[in-house]
C-alpha atoms as a PDB file:
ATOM      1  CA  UNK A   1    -108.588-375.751 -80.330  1.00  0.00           C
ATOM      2  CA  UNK A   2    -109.769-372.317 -80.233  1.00  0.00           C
ATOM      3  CA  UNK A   3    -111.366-372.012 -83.498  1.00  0.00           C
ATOM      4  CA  UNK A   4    -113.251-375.525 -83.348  1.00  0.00           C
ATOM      5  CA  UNK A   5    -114.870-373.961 -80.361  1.00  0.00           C
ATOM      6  CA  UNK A   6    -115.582-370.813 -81.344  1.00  0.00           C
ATOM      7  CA  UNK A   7    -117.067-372.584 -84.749  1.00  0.00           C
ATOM      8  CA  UNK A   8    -119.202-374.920 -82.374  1.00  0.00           C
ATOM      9  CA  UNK A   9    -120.133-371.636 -79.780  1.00  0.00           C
ATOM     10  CA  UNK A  10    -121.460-369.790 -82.811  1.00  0.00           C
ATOM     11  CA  UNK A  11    -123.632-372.654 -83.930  1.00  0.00           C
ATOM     12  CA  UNK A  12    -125.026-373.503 -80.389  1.00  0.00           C
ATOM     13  CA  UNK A  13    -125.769-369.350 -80.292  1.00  0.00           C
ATOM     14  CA  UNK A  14    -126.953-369.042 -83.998  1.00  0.00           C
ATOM     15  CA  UNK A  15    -129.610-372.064 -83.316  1.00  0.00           C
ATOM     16  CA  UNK A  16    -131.139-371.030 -80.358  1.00  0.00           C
ATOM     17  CA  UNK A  17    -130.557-367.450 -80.599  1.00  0.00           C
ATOM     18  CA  UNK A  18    -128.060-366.657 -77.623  1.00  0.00           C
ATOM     19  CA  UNK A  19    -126.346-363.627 -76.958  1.00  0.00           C
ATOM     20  CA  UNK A  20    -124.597-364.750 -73.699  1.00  0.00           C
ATOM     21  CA  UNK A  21    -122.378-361.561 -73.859  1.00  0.00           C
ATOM     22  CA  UNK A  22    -119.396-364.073 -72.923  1.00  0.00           C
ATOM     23  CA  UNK A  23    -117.306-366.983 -74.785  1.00  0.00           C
ATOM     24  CA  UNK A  24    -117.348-369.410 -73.955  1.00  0.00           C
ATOM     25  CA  UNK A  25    -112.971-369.990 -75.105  1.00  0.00           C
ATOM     26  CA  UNK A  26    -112.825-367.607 -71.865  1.00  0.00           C
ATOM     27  CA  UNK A  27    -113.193-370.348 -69.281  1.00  0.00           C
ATOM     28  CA  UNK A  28    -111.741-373.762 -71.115  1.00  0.00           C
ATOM     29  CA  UNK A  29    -108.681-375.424 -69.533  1.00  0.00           C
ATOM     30  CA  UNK A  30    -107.067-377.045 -71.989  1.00  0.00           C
ATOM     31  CA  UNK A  31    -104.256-379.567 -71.924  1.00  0.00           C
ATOM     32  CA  UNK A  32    -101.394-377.511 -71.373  1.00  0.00           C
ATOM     33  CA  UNK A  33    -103.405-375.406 -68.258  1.00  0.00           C
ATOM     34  CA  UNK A  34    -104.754-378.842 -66.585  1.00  0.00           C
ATOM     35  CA  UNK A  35    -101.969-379.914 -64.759  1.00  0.00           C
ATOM     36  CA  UNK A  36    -101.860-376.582 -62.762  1.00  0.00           C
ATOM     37  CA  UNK A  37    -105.974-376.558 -62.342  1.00  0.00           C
ATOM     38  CA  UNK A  38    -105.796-380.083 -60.904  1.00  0.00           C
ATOM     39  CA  UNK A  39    -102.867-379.492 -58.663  1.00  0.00           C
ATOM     40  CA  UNK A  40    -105.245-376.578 -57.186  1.00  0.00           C
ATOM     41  CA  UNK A  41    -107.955-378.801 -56.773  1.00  0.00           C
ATOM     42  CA  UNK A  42    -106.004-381.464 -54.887  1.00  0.00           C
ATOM     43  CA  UNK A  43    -104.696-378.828 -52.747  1.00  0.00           C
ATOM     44  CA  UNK A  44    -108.006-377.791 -51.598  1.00  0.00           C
ATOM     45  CA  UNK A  45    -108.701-381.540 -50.980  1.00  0.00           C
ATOM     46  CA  UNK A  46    -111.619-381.469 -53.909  1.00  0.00           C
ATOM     47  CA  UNK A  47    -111.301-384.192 -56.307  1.00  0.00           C
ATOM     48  CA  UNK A  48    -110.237-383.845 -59.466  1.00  0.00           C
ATOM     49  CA  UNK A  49    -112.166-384.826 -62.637  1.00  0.00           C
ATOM     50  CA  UNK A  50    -111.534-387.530 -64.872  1.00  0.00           C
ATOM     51  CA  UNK A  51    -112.235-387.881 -68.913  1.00  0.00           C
ATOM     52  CA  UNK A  52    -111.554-385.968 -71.623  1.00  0.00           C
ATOM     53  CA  UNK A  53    -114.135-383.477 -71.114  1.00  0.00           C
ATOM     54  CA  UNK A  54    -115.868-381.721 -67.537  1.00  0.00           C
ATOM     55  CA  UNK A  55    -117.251-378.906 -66.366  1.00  0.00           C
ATOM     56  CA  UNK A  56    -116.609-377.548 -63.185  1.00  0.00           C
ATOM     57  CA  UNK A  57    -118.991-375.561 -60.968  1.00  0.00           C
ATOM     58  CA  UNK A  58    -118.866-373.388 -58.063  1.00  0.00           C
ATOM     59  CA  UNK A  59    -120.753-371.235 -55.987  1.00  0.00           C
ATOM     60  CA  UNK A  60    -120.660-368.955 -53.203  1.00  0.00           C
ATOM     61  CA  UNK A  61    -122.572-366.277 -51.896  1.00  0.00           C
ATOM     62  CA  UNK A  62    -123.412-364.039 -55.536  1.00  0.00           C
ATOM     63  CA  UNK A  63    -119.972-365.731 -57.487  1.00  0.00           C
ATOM     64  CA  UNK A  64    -120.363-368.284 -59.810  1.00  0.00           C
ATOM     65  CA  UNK A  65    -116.619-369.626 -60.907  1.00  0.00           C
ATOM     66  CA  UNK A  66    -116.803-372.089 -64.369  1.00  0.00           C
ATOM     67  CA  UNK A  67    -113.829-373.752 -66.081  1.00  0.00           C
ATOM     68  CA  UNK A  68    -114.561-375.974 -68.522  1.00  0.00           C
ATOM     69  CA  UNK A  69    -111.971-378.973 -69.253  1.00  0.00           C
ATOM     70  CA  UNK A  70    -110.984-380.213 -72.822  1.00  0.00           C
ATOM     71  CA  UNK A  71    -109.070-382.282 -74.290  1.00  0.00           C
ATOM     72  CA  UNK A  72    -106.682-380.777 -76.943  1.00  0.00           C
ATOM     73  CA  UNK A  73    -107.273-384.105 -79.437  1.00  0.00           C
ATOM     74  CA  UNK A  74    -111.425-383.492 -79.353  1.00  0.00           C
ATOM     75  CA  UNK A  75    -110.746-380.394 -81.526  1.00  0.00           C
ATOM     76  CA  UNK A  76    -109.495-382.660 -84.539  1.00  0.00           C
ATOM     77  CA  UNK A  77    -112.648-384.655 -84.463  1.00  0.00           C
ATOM     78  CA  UNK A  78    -114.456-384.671 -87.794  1.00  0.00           C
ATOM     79  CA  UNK A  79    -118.712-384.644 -87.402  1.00  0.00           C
ATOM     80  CA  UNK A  80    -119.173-385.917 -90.959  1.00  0.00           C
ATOM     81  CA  UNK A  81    -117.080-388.958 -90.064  1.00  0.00           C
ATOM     82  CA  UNK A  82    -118.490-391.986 -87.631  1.00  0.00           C
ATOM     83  CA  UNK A  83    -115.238-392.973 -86.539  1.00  0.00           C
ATOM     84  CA  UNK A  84    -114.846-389.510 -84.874  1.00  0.00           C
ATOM     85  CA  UNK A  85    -118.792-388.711 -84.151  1.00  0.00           C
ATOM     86  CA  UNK A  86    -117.431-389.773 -80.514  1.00  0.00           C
ATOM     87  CA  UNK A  87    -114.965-387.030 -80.018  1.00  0.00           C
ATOM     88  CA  UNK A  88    -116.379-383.915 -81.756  1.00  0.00           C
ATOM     89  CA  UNK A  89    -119.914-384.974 -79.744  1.00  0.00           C
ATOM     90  CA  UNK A  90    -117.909-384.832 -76.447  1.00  0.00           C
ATOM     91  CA  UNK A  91    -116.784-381.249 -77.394  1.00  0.00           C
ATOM     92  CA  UNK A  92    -120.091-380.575 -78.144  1.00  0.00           C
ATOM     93  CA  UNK A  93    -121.274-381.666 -75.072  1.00  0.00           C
ATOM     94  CA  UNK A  94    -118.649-379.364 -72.966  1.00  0.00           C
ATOM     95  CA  UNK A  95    -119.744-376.366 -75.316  1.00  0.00           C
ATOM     96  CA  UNK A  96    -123.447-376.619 -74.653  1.00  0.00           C
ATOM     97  CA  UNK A  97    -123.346-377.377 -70.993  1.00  0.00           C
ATOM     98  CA  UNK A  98    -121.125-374.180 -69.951  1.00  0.00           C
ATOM     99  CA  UNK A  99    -123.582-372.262 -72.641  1.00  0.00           C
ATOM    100  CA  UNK A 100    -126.344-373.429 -70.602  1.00  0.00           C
ATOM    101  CA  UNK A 101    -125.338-372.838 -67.581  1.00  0.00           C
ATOM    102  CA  UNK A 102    -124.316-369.467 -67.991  1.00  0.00           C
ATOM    103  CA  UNK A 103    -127.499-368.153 -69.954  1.00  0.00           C
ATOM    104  CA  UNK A 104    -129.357-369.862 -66.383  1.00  0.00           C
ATOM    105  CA  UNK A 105    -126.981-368.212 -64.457  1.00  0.00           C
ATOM    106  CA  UNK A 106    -127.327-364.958 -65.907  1.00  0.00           C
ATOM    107  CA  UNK A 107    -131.457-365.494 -65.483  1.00  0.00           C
ATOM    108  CA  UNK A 108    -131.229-366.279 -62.571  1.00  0.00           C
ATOM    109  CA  UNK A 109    -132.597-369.964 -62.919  1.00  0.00           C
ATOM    110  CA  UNK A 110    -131.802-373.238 -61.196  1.00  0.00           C
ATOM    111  CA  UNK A 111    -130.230-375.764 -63.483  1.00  0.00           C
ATOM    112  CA  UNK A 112    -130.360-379.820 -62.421  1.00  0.00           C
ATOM    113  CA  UNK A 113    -128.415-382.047 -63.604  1.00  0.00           C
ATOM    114  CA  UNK A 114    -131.061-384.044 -65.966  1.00  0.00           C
ATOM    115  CA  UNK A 115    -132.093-381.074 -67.553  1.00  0.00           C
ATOM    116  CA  UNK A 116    -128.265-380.227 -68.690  1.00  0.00           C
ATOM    117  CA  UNK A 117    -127.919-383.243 -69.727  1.00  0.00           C
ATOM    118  CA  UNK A 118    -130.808-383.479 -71.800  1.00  0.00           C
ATOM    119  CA  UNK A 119    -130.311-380.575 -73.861  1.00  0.00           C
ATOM    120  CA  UNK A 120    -126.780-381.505 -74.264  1.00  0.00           C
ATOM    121  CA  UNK A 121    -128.079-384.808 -76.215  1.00  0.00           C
ATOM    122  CA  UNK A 122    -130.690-382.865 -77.817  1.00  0.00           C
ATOM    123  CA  UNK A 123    -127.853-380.166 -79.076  1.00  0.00           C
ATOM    124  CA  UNK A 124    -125.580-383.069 -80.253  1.00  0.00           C
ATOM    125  CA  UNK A 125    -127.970-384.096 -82.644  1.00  0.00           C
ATOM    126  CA  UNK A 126    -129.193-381.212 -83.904  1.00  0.00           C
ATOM    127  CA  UNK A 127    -125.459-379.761 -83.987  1.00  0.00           C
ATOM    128  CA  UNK A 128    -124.100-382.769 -86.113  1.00  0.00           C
ATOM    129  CA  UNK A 129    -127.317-382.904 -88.467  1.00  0.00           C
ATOM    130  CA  UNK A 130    -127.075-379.611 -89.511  1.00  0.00           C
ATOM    131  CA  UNK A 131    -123.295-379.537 -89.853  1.00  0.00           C
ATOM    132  CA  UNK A 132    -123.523-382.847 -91.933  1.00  0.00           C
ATOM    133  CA  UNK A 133    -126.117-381.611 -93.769  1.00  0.00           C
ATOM    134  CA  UNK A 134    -124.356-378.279 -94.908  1.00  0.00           C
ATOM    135  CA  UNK A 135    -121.769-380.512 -95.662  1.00  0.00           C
ATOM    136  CA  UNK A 136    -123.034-383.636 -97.719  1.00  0.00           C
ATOM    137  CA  UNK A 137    -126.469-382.981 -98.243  1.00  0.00           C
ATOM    138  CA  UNK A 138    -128.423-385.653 -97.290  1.00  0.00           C
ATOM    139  CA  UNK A 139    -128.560-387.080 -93.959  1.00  0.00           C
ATOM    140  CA  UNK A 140    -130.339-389.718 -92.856  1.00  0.00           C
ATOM    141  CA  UNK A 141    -131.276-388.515 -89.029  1.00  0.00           C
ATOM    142  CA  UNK A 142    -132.495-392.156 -88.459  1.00  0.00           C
ATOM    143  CA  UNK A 143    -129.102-393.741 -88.285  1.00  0.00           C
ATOM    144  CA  UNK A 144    -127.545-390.425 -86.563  1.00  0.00           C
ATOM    145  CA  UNK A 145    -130.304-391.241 -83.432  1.00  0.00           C
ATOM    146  CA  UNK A 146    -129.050-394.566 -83.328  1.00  0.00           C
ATOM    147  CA  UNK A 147    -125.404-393.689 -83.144  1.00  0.00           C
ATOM    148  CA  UNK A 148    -126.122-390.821 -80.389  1.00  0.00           C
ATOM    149  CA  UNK A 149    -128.811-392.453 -78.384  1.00  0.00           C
ATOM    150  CA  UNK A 150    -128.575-395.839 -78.519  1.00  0.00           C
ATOM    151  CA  UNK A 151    -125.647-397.654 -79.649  1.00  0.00           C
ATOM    152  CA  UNK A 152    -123.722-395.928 -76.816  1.00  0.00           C
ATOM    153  CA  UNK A 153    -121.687-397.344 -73.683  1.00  0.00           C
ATOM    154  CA  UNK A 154    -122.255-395.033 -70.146  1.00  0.00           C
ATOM    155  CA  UNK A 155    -118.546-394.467 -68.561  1.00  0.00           C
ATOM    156  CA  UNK A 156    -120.076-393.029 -65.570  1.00  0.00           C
ATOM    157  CA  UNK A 157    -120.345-393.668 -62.186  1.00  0.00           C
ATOM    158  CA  UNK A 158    -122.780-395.807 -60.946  1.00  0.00           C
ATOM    159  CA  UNK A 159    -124.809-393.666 -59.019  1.00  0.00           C
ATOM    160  CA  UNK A 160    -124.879-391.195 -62.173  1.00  0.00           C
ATOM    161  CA  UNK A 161    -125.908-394.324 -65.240  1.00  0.00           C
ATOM    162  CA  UNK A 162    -129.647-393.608 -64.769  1.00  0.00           C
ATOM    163  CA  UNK A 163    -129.576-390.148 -65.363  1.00  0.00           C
ATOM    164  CA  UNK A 164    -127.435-390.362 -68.499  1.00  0.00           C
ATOM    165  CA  UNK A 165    -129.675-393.370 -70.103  1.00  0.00           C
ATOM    166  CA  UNK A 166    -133.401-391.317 -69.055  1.00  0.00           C
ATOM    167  CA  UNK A 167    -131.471-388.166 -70.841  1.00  0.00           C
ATOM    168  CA  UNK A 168    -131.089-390.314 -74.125  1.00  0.00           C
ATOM    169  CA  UNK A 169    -134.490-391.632 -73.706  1.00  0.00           C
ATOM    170  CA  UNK A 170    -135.636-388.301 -73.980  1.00  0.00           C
ATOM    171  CA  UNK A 171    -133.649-387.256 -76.016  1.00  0.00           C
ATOM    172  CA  UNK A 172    -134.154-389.736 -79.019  1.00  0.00           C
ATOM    173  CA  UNK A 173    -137.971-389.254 -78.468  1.00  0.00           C
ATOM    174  CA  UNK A 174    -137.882-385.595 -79.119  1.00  0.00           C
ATOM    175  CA  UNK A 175    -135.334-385.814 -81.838  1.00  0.00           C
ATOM    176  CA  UNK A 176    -136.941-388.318 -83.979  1.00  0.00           C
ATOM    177  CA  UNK A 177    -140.369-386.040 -83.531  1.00  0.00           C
ATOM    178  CA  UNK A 178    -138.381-383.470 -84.860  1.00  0.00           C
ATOM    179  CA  UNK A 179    -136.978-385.688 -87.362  1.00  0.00           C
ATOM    180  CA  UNK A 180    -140.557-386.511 -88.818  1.00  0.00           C
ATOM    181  CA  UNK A 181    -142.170-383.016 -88.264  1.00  0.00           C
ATOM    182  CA  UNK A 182    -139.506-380.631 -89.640  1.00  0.00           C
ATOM    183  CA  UNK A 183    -136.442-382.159 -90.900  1.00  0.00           C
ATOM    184  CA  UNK A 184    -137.951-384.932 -93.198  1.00  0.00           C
ATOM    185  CA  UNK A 185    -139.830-381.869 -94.708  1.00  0.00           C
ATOM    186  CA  UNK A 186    -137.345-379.512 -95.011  1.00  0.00           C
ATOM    187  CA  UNK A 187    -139.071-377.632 -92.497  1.00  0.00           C
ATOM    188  CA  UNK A 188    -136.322-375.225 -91.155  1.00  0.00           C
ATOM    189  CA  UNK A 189    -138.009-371.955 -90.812  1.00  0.00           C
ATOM    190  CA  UNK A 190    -139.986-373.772 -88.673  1.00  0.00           C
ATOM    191  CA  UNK A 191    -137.714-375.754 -86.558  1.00  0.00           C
ATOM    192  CA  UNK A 192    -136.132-372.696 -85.311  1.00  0.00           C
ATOM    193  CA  UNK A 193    -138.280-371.189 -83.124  1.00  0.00           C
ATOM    194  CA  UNK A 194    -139.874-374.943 -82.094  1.00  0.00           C
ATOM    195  CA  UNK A 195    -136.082-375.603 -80.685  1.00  0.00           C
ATOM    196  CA  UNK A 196    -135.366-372.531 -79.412  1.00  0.00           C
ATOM    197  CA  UNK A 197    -138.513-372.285 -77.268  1.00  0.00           C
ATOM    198  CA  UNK A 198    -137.587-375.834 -75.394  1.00  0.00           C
ATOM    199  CA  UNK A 199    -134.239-374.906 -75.138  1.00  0.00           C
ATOM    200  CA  UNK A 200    -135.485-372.212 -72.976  1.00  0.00           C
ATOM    201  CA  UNK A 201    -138.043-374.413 -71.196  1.00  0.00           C
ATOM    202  CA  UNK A 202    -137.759-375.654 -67.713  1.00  0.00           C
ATOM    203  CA  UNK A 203    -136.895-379.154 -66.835  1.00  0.00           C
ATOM    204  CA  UNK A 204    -140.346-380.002 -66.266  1.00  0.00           C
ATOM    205  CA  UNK A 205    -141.652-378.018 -69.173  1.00  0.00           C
ATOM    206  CA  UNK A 206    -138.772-380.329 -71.481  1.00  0.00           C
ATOM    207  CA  UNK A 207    -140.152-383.332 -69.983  1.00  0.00           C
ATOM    208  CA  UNK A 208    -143.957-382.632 -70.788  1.00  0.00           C
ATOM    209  CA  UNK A 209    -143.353-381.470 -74.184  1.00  0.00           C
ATOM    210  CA  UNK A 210    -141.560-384.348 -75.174  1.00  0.00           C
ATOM    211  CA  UNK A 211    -144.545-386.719 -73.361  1.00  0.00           C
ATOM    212  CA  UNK A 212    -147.183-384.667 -75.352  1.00  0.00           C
ATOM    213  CA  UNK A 213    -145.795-384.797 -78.905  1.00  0.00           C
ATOM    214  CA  UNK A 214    -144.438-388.351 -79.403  1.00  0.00           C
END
């Protein structure tokens, strides 16, 4: 599991240019370290997370404590094949939400829980394009949307449904912009720095750029 992660923590950091000055291997639970992490939990009468994949936060006073929980299997996934875009996007999702909210963290900077989302979705995409395109070639970033954003079921809670569906709205709107302005042109050079200047954008900021350009 290690190196899938570390492959997937150098892409995150290579595509927005991070240099969180911490890996993100440091603070995954993995199958084998679960069973004591959950016991802990219960014992402090804090319940415990479900699903293959979660990140848990928290605070107090000037500490921040992270673990982020995996699933041994998700590390097998293949990205170039759609019967396992499922699993390698949920390790992709754990990898870019601990990223994010350490590089916050470290700035000093609020993080909700829309805004992680969102750039989770928005790293998905962009993660699996440019792995399947290193790989194969061509990609066709029309049918990758529809996969990600909308031929999706929500195993959430309730409460938690609308946030995940408005972060996939969002999402797809901002990804198929990108999909017409850079990546149909082979535009790379230039869909660097656009990317990496919303990934460091406030929630707000995310949400109006993605209103004014599509």
């Amino acid at each position: 599991m290690a190196d899938a992660i570390a492959r997937l923590e150098a892409r995150l950091c290579e595509l927005y240019a991070l240099e969180p000055g911490v890996s993100v291997r440091d603070f995954v639970v993995d199958d084998a370290a679960r069973p004591h992490l959950l016991a802990g939990l219960a014992a402090l009468n804090e319940t415990p997370p479900a699903g293959r994949e979660a990140l848990l936060i928290h605070e107090s006073d000037e500490e921040l404590n992270l673990a982020l929980l995996l699933e041994d299997r998700l590390s097998g996934a293949d990205p170039c094949n759609d019967a396992e875009l499922d699993g390698h996007c949920a390790l992709l999702e754990g990898i870019s939400h601990l990223l994010y909210v350490i590089v916050r963290a470290q700035a000093r900077r609020p993080v909700s829980r829309l805004e992680l989302e969102l750039q989770a979705e928005v790293d998905k995409f962009l993660g699996t394009f440019l792995i399947r395109r290193q790989a194969q070639g061509a990609v066709c970033s029309d049918a990758l949307r529809h996969k990600l954003f909308r031929a999706f079921s929500i195993d959430a809670a309730p409460a938690d449904a609308p946030r995940y569906r408005e972060a996939s709205r969002l999402a797809d709107r901002y990804c198929a912009w990108l999909s017409q302005t850079f990546l149909a042109q082979s535009r790379m050079d230039s869909l660097f720095p656009e990317v990496r200047r919303f990934w460091r954008m406030s929630q707000s900021d995310k949400i109006g750029h993605i209103e004014s350009r599509t």
